[in-house]
N, C-alpha and C. Protein backbone atom coordinates (compact mmCIF):
# COMPACT_ATOMS: atom_id res chain seq x y z
N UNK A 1 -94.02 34.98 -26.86
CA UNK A 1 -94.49 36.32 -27.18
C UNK A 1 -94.11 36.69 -28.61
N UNK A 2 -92.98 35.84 -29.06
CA UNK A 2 -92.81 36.03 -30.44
C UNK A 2 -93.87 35.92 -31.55
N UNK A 3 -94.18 34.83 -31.39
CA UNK A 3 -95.78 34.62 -32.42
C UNK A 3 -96.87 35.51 -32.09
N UNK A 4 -96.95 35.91 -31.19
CA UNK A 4 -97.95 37.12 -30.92
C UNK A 4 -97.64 38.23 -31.12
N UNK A 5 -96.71 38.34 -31.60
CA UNK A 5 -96.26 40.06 -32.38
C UNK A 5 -96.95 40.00 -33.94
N UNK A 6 -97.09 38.49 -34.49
CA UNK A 6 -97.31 38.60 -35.80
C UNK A 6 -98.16 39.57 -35.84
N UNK A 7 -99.45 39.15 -34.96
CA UNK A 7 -100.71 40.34 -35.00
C UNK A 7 -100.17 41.81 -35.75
N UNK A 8 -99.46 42.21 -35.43
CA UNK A 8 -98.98 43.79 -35.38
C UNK A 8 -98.69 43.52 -37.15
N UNK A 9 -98.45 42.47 -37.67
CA UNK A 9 -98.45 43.15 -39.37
C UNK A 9 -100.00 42.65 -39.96
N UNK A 10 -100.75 42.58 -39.04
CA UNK A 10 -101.61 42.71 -39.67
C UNK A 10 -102.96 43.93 -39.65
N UNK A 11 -102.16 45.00 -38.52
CA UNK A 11 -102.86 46.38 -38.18
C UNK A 11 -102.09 47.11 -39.19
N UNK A 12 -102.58 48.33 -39.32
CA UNK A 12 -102.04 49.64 -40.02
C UNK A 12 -101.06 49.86 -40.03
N UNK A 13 -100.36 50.33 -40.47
CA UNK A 13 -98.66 50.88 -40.24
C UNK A 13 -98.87 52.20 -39.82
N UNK A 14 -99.99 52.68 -40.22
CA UNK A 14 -100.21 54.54 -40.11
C UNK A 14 -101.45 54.58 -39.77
N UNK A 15 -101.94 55.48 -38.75
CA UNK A 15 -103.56 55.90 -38.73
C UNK A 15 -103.94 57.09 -39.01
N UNK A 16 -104.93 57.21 -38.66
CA UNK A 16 -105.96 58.47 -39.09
C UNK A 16 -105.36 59.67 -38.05
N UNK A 17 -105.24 59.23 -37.03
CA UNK A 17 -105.27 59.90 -35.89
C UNK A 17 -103.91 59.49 -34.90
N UNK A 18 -103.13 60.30 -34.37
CA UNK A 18 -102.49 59.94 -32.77
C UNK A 18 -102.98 59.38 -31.96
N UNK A 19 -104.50 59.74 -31.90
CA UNK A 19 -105.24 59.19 -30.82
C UNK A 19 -105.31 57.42 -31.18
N UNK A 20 -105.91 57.20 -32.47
CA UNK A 20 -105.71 55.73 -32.55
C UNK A 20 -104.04 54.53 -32.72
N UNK A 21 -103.30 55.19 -32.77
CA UNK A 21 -102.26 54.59 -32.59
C UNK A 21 -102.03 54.84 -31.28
N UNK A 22 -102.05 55.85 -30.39
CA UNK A 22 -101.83 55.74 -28.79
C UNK A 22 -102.79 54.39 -28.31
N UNK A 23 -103.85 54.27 -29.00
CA UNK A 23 -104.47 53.40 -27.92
C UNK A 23 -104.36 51.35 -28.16
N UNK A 24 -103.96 51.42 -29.50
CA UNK A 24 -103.11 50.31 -30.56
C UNK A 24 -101.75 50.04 -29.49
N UNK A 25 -101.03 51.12 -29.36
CA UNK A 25 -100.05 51.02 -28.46
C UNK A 25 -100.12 50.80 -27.13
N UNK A 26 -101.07 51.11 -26.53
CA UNK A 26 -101.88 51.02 -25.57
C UNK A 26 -101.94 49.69 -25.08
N UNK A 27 -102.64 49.22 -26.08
CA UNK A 27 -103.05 47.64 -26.02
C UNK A 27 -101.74 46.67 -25.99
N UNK A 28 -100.62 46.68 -26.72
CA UNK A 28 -100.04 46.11 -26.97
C UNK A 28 -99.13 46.33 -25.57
N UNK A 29 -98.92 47.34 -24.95
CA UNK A 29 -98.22 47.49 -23.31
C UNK A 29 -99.26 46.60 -22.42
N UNK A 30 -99.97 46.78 -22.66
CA UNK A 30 -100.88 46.05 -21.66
C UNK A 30 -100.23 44.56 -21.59
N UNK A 31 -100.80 44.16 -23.34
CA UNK A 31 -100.61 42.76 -23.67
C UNK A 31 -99.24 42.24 -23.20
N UNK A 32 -98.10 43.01 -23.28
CA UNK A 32 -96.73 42.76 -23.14
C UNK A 32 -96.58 42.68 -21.56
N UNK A 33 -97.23 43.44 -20.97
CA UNK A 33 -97.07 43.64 -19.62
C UNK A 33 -97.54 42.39 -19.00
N UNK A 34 -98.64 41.72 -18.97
CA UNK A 34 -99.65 40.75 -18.68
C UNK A 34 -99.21 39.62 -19.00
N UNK A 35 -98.20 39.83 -20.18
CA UNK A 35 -97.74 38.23 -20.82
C UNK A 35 -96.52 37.70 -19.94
N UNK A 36 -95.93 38.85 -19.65
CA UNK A 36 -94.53 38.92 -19.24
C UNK A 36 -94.42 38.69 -17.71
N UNK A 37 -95.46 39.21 -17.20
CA UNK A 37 -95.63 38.72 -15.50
C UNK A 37 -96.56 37.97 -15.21
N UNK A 38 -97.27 36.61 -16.21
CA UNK A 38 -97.90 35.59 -16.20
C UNK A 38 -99.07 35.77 -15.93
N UNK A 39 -99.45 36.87 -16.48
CA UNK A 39 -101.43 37.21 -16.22
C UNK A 39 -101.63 37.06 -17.44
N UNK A 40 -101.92 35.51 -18.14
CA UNK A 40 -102.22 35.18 -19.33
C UNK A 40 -103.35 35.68 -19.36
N UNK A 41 -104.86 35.72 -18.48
CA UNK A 41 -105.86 36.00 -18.54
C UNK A 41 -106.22 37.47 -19.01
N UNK A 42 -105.67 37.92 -18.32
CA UNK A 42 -105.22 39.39 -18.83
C UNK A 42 -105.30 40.07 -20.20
N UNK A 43 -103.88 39.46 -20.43
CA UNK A 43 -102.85 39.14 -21.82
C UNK A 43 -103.80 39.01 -22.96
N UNK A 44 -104.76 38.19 -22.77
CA UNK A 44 -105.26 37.63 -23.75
C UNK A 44 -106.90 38.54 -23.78
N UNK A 45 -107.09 38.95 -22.78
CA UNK A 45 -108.12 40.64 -23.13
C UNK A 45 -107.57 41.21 -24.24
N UNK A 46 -106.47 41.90 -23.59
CA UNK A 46 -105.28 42.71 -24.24
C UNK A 46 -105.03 42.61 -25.95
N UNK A 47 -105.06 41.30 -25.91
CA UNK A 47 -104.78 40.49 -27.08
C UNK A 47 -106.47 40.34 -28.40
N UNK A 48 -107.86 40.15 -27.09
CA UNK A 48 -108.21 40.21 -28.11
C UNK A 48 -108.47 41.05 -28.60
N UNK A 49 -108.78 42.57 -28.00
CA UNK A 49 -108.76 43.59 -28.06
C UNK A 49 -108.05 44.07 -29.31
N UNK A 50 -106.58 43.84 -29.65
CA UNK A 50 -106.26 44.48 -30.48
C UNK A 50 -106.71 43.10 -31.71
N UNK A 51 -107.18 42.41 -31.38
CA UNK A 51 -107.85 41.30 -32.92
C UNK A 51 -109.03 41.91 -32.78
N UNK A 52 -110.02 42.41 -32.75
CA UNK A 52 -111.03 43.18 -32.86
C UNK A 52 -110.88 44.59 -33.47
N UNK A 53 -109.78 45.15 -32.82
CA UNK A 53 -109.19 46.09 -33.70
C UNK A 53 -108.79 45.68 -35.14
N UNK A 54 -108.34 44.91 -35.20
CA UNK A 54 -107.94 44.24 -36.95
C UNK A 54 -109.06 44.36 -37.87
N UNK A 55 -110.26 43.48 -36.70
CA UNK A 55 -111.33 43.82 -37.90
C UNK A 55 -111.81 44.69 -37.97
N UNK A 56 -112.05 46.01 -37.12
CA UNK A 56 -112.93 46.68 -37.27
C UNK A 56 -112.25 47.37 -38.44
N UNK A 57 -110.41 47.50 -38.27
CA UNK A 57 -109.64 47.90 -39.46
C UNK A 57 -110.11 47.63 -40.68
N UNK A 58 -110.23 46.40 -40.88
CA UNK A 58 -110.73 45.51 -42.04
C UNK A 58 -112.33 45.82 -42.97
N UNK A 59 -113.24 46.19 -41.63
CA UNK A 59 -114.66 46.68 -42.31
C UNK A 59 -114.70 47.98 -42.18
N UNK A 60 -113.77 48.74 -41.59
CA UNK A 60 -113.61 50.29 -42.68
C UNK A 60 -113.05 49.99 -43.50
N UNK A 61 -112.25 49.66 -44.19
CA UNK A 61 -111.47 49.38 -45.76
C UNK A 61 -112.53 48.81 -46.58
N UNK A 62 -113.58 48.04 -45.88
CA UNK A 62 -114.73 47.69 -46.48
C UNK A 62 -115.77 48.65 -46.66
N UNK A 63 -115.93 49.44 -46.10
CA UNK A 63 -116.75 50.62 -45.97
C UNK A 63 -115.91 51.56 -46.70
N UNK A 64 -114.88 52.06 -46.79
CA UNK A 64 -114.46 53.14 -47.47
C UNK A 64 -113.93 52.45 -48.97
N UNK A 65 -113.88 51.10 -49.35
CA UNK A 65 -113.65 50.77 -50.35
C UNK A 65 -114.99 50.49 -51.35
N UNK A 66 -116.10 49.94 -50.33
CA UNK A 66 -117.06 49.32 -51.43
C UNK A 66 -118.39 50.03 -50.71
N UNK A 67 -118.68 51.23 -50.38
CA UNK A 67 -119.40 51.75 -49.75
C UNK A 67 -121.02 51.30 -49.98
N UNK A 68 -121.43 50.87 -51.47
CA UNK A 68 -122.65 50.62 -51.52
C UNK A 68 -123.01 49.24 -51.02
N UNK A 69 -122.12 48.22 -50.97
CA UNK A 69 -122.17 46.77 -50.25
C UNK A 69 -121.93 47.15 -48.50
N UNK A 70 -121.27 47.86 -48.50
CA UNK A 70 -121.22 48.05 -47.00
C UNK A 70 -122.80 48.78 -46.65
N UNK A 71 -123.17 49.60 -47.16
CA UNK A 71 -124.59 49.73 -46.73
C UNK A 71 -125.58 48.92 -46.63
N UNK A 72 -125.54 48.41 -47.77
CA UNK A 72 -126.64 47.30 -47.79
C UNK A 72 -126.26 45.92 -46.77
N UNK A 73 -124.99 45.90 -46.18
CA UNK A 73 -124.25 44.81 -45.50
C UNK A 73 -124.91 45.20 -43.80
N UNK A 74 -125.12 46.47 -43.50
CA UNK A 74 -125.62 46.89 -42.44
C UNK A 74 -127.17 47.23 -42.01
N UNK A 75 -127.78 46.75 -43.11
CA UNK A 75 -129.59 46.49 -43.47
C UNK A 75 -129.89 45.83 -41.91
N UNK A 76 -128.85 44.69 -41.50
CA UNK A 76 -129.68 44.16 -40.27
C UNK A 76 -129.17 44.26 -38.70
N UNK A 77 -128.55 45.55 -38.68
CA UNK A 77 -128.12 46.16 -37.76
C UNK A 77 -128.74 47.81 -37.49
N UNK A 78 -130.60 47.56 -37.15
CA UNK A 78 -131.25 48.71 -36.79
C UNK A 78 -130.76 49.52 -35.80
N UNK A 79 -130.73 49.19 -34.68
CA UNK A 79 -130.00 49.82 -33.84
C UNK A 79 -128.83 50.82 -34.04
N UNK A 80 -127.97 49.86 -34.76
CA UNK A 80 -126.62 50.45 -35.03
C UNK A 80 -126.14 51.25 -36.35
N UNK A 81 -127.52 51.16 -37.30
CA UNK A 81 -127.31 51.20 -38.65
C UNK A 81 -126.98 52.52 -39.20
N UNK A 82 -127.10 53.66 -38.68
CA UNK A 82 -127.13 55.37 -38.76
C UNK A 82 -125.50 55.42 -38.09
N UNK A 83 -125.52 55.07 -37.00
CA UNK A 83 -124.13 55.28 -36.66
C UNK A 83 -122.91 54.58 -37.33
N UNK A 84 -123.48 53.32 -37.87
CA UNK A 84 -122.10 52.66 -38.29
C UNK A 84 -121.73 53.03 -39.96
N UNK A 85 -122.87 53.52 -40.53
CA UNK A 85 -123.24 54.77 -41.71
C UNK A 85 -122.32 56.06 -42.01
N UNK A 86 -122.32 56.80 -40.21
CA UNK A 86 -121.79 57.48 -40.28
C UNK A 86 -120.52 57.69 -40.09
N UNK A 87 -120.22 56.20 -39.40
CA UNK A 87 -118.66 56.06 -38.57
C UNK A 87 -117.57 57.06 -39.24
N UNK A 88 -116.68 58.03 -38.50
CA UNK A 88 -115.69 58.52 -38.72
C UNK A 88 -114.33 57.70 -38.73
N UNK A 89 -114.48 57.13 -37.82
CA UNK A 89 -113.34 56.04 -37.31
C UNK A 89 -113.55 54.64 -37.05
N UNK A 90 -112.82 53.62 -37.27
CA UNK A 90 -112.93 52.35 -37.46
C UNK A 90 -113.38 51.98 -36.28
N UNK A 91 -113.37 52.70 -34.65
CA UNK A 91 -113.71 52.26 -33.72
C UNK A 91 -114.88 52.33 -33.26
N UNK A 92 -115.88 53.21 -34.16
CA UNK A 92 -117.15 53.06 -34.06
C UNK A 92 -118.08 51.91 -34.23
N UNK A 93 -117.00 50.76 -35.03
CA UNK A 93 -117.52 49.95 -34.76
C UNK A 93 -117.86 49.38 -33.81
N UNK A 94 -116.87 49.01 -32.82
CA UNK A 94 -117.11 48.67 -31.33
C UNK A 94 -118.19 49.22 -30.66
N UNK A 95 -119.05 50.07 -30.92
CA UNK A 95 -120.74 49.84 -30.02
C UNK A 95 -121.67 48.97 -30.94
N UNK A 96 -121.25 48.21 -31.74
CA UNK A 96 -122.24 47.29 -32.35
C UNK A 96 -121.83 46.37 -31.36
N UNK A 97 -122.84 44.98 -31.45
CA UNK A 97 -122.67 44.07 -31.14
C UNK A 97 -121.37 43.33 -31.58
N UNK A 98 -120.30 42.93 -30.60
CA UNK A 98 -118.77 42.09 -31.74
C UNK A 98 -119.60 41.09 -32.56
N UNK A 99 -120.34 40.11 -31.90
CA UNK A 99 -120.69 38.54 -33.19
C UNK A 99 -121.55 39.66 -34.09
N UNK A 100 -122.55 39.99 -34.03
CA UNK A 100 -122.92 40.47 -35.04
C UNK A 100 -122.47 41.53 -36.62
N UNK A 101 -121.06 42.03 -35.96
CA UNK A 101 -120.86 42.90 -36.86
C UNK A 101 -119.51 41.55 -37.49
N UNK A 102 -119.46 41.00 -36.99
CA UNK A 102 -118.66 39.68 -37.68
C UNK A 102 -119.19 39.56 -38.85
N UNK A 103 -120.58 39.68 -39.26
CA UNK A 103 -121.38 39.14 -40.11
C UNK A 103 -121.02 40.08 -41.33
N UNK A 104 -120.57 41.38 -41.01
CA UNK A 104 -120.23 42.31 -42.30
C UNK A 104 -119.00 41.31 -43.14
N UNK A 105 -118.37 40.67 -42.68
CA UNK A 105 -117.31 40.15 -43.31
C UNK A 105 -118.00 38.98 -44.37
N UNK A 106 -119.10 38.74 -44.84
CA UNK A 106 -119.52 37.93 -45.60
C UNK A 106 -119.49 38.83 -46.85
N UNK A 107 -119.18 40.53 -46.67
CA UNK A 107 -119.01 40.94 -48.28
C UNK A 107 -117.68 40.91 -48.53
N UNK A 108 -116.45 39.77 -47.66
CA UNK A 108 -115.56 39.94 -48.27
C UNK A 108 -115.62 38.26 -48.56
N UNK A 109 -116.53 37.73 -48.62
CA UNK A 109 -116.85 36.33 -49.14
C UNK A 109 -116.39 35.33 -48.17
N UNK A 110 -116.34 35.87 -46.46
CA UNK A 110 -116.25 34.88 -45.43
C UNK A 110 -117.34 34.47 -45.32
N UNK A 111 -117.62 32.73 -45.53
CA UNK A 111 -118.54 32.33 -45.26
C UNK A 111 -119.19 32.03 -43.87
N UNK A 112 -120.63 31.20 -43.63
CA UNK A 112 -121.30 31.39 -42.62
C UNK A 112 -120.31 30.72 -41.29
N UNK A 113 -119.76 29.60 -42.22
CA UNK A 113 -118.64 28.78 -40.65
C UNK A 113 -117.78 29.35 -40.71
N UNK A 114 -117.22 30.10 -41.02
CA UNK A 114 -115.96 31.06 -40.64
C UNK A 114 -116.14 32.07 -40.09
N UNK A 115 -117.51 32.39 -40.35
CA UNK A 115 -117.71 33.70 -39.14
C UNK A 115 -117.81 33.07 -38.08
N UNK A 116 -118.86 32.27 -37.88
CA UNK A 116 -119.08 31.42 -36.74
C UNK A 116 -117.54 30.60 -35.90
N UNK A 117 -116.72 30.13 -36.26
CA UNK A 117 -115.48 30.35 -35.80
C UNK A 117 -114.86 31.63 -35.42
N UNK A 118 -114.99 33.19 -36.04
CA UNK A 118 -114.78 33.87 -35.37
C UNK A 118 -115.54 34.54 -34.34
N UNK A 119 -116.81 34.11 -34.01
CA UNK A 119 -117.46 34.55 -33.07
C UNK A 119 -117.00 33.90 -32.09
N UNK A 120 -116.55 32.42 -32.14
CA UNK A 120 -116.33 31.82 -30.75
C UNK A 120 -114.96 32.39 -30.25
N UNK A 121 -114.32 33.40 -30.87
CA UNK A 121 -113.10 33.69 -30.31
C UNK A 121 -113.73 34.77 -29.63
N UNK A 122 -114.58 35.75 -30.08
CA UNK A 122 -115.74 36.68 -28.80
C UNK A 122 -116.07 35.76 -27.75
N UNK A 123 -116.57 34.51 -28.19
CA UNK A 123 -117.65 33.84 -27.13
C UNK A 123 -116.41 33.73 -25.61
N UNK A 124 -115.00 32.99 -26.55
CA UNK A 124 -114.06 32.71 -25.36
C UNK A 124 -113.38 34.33 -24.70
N UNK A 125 -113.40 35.57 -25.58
CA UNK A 125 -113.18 36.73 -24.23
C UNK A 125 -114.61 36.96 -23.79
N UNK A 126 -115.64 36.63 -23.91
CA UNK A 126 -116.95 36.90 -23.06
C UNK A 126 -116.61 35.71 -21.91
N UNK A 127 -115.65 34.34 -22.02
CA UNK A 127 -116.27 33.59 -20.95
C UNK A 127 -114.79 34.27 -20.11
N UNK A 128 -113.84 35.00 -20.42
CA UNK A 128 -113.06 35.45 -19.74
C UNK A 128 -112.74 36.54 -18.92
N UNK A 129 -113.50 37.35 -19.51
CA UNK A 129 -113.85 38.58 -19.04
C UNK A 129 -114.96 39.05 -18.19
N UNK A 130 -115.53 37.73 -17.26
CA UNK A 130 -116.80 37.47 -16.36
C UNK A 130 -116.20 37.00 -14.56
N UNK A 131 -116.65 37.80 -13.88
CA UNK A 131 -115.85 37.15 -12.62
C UNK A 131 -116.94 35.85 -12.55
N UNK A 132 -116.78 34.76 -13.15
CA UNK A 132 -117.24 33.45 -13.40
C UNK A 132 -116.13 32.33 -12.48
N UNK A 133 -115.37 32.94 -11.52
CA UNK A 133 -114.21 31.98 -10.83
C UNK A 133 -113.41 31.00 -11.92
N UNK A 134 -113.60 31.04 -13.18
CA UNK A 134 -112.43 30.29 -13.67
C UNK A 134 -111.26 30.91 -14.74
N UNK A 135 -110.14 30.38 -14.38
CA UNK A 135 -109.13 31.07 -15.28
C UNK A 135 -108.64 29.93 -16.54
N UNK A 136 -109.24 30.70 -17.88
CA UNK A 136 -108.83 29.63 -18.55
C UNK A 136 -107.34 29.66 -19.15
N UNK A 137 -106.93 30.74 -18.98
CA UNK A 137 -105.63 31.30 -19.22
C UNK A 137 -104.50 31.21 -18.16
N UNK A 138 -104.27 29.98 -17.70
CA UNK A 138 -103.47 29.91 -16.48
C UNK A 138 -101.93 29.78 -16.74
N UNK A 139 -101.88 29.46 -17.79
CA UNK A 139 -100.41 28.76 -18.22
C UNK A 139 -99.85 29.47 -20.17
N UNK A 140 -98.39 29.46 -19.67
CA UNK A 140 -98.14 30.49 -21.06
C UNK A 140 -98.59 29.18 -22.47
N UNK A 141 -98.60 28.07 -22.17
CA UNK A 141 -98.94 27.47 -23.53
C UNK A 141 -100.44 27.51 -23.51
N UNK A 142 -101.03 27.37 -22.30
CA UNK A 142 -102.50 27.72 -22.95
C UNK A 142 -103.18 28.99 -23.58
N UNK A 143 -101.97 30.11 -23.32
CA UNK A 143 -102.38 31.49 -24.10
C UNK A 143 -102.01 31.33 -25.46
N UNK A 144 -100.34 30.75 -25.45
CA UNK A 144 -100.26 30.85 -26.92
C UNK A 144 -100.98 29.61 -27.50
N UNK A 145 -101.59 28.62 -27.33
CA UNK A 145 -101.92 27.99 -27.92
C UNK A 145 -103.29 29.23 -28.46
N UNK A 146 -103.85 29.70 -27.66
CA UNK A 146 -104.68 30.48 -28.30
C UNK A 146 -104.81 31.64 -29.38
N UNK A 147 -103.45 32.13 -29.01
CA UNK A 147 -102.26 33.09 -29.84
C UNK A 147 -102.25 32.46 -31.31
N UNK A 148 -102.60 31.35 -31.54
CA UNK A 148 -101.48 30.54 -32.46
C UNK A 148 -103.62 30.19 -33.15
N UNK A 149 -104.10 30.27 -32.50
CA UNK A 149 -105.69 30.09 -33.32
C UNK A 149 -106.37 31.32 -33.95
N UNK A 150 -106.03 32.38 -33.22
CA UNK A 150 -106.44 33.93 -33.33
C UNK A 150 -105.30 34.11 -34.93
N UNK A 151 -103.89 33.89 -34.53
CA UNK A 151 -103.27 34.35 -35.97
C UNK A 151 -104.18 33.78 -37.07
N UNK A 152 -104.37 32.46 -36.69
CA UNK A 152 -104.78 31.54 -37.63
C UNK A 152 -105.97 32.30 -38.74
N UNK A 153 -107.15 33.06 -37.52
CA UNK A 153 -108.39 33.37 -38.39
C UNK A 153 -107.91 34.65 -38.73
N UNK A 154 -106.81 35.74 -38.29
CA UNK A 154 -106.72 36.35 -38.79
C UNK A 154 -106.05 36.53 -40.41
N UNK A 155 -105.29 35.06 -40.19
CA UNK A 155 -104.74 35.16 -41.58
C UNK A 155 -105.91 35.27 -42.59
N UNK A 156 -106.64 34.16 -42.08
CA UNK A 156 -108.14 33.98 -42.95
C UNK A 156 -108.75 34.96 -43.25
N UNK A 157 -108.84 36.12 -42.78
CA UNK A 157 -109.85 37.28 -42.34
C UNK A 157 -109.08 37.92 -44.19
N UNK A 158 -107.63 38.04 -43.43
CA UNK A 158 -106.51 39.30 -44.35
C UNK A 158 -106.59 38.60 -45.84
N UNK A 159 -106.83 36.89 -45.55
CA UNK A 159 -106.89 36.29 -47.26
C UNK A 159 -107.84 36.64 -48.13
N UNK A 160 -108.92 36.74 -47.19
CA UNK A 160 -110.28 37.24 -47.61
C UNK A 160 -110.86 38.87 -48.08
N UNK A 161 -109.32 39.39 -47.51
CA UNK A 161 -109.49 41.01 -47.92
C UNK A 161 -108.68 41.64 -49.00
N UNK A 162 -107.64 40.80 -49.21
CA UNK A 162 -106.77 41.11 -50.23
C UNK A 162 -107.29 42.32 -51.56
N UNK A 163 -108.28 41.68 -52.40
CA UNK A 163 -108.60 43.10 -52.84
C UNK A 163 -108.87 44.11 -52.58
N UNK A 164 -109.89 44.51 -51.36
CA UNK A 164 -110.34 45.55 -50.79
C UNK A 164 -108.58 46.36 -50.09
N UNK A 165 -107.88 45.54 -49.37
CA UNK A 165 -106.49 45.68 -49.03
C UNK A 165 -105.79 46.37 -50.08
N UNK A 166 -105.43 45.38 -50.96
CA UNK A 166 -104.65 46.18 -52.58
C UNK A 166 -105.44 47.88 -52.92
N UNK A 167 -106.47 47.66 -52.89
CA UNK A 167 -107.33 49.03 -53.28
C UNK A 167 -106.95 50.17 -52.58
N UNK A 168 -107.14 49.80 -51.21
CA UNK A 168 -106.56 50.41 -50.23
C UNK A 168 -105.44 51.38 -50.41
N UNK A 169 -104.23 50.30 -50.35
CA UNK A 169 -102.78 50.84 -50.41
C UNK A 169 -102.71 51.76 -51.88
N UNK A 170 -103.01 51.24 -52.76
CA UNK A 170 -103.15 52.24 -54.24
C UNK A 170 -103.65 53.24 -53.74
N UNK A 171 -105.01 53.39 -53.09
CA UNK A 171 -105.16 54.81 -52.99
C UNK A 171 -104.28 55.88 -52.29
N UNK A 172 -104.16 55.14 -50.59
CA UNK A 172 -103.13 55.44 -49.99
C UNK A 172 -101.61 55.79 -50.73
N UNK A 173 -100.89 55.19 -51.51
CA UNK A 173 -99.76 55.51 -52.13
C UNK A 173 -99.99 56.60 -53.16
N UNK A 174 -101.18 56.77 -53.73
CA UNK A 174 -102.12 58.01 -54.54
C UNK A 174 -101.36 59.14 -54.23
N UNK A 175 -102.11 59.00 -52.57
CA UNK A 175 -102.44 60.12 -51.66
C UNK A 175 -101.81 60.27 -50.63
N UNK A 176 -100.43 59.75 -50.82
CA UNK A 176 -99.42 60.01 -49.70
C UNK A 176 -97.90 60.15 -50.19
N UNK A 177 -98.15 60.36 -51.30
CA UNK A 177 -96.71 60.06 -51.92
C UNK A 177 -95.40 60.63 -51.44
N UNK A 178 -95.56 61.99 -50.55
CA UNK A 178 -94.96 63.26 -50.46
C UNK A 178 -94.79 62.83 -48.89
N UNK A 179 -93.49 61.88 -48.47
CA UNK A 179 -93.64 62.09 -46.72
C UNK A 179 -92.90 62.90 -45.95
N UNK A 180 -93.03 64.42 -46.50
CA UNK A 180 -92.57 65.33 -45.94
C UNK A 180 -94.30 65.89 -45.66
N UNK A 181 -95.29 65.32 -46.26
CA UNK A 181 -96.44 66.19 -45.53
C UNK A 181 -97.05 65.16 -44.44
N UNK A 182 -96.60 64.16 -44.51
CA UNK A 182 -97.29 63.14 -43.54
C UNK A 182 -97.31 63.79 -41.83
N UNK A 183 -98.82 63.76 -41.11
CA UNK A 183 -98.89 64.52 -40.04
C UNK A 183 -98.27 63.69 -38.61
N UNK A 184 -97.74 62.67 -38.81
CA UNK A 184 -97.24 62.13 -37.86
C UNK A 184 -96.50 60.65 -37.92
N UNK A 185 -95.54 60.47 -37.65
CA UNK A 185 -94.70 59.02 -37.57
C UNK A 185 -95.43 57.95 -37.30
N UNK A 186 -94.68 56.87 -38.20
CA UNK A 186 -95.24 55.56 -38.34
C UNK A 186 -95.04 55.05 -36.84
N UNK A 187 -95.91 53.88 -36.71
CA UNK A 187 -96.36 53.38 -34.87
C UNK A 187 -94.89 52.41 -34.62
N UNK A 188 -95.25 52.53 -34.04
CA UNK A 188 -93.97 51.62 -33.16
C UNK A 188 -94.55 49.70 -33.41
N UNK A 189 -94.07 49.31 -33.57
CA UNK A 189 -94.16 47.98 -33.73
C UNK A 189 -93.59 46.85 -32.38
N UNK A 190 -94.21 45.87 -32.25
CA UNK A 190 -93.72 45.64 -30.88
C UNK A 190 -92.55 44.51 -31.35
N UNK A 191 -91.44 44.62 -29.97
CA UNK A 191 -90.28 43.76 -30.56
C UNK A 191 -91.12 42.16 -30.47
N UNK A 192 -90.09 40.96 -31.49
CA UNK A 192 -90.38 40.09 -31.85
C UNK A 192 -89.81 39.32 -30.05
C-alpha cells in the first residue's frame, strides 16, 4: 500500500472546493479500506478512480492554462463540447467519454501510443467493473503489480505537463500568497 500512496503527490495539495477534496478523500478510504481487507478488485476501482481524477486535474490546468488549444483540443467531442467549454470543475470532465477525453492530452505532446496505453488502463476498470464472473484482482501482487503500471503512466502524464504545471503554481503562489485568507486546510494525505 506504500507505493500506492505515491498517487496522492500527484493530485492537488488544495482544491477549489471542500466538496472536491471530501470526495479525493473519499476515494482514498475506500481504496485503503478494500486494500486492507483483500478486495483488490475493489481497491483498484477505488484506485482508478482517483487516476482519472489526476487527469481530469491535469486537463483543467490545460484548460485554464492554454485555453485557446484546449478549445480547439475539444473540436471532436460534439456531444460533450459546450459542457466541457463550460466546465466549472475538473470533474466535469467525467461525463465525457474516459478513452476519448484521453485524447486532450496530445496538447501536452502525449503521443498517439501513450494515450493508447492509457486507455487500456480504462479498458482494464471497464473489464472489472462488469459482473463478467472474473476477478482479475485476486491477489495483493496482482493489484500492486498494477499499482506499480498506473504510477508508471502517471509519471508520464505529470512529465508531459510540467510546463502547464510550473504555470500553474506561479499563478497560484501569485494568488495565494497571504495563508491567513486561504478558505480551507490543506487535504489530508494518505499514510505511506
Amino acid at each position: 500500500m506504500e507505493e500506492a500512496s505515491k498517487l496522492g503527490n500527484y493530485l492537488p495539495i488544495s482544491f477549489k472546493t471542500p466538496k472536491e477534496q471530501e470526495y479525493i478523500d473519499f476515494l482514498w478510504d475506500a481504496f485503503e479500506t478494500n486494500y486492507t481487507h483483500g478486495s483488490y478488485q475493489f481497491a483498484f476501482l477505488a484506485y482508478h478512480m482517483l487516476t482519472m481524477s489526476f487527469v481530469y486535474f491535469n486537463i483543467w490546468q490545460i484548460k485554464q492554462t492554454e485555453p485557446t488549444d484546449f478549445e480547439k483540443g475539444v473540436i471532436g467531442f460534439a456531444r460533450d463540447e459546450t459542457n466541457l467549454l463550460s466546465a466549472t470543475s475538473p470533474f466535469v470532465f467525467s461525463g465525457a467519454n474516459e478513452r476519448g477525453i484521453l485524447r486532450i492530452l496530445k496538447l501536452i505532446a502525449c503521443d498517439n501510443g501513450e494515450i493508447g496505453t492509457y486507455a487500456k488502463l480504462v479498458d482494464d476498470r471497464n473489464q472489472t467493473a462488469h459482473a463478467n464472473g472474473n476477478i482479475f484482482f485476486s491477489t495483493k501482487s496482482a493489484l500492486d503489480a498494477k499499482i506499480a503500471e498506473v504510477l508508471r503512466v502517471v509519471d508520464e502524464i505529470q512529465t508531459h505537463s510540467k510546463p502547464i504545471i510550473e504555470h500553474c503554481y506561479r499563478e497560484f503562489l501569485l494568488q495565494n500568497h497571504n495563508p491567513e485568507e486561504r478558505e480551507y486546510p490543506r487535504r489530508r494525505r494518505p499514510d505511506p
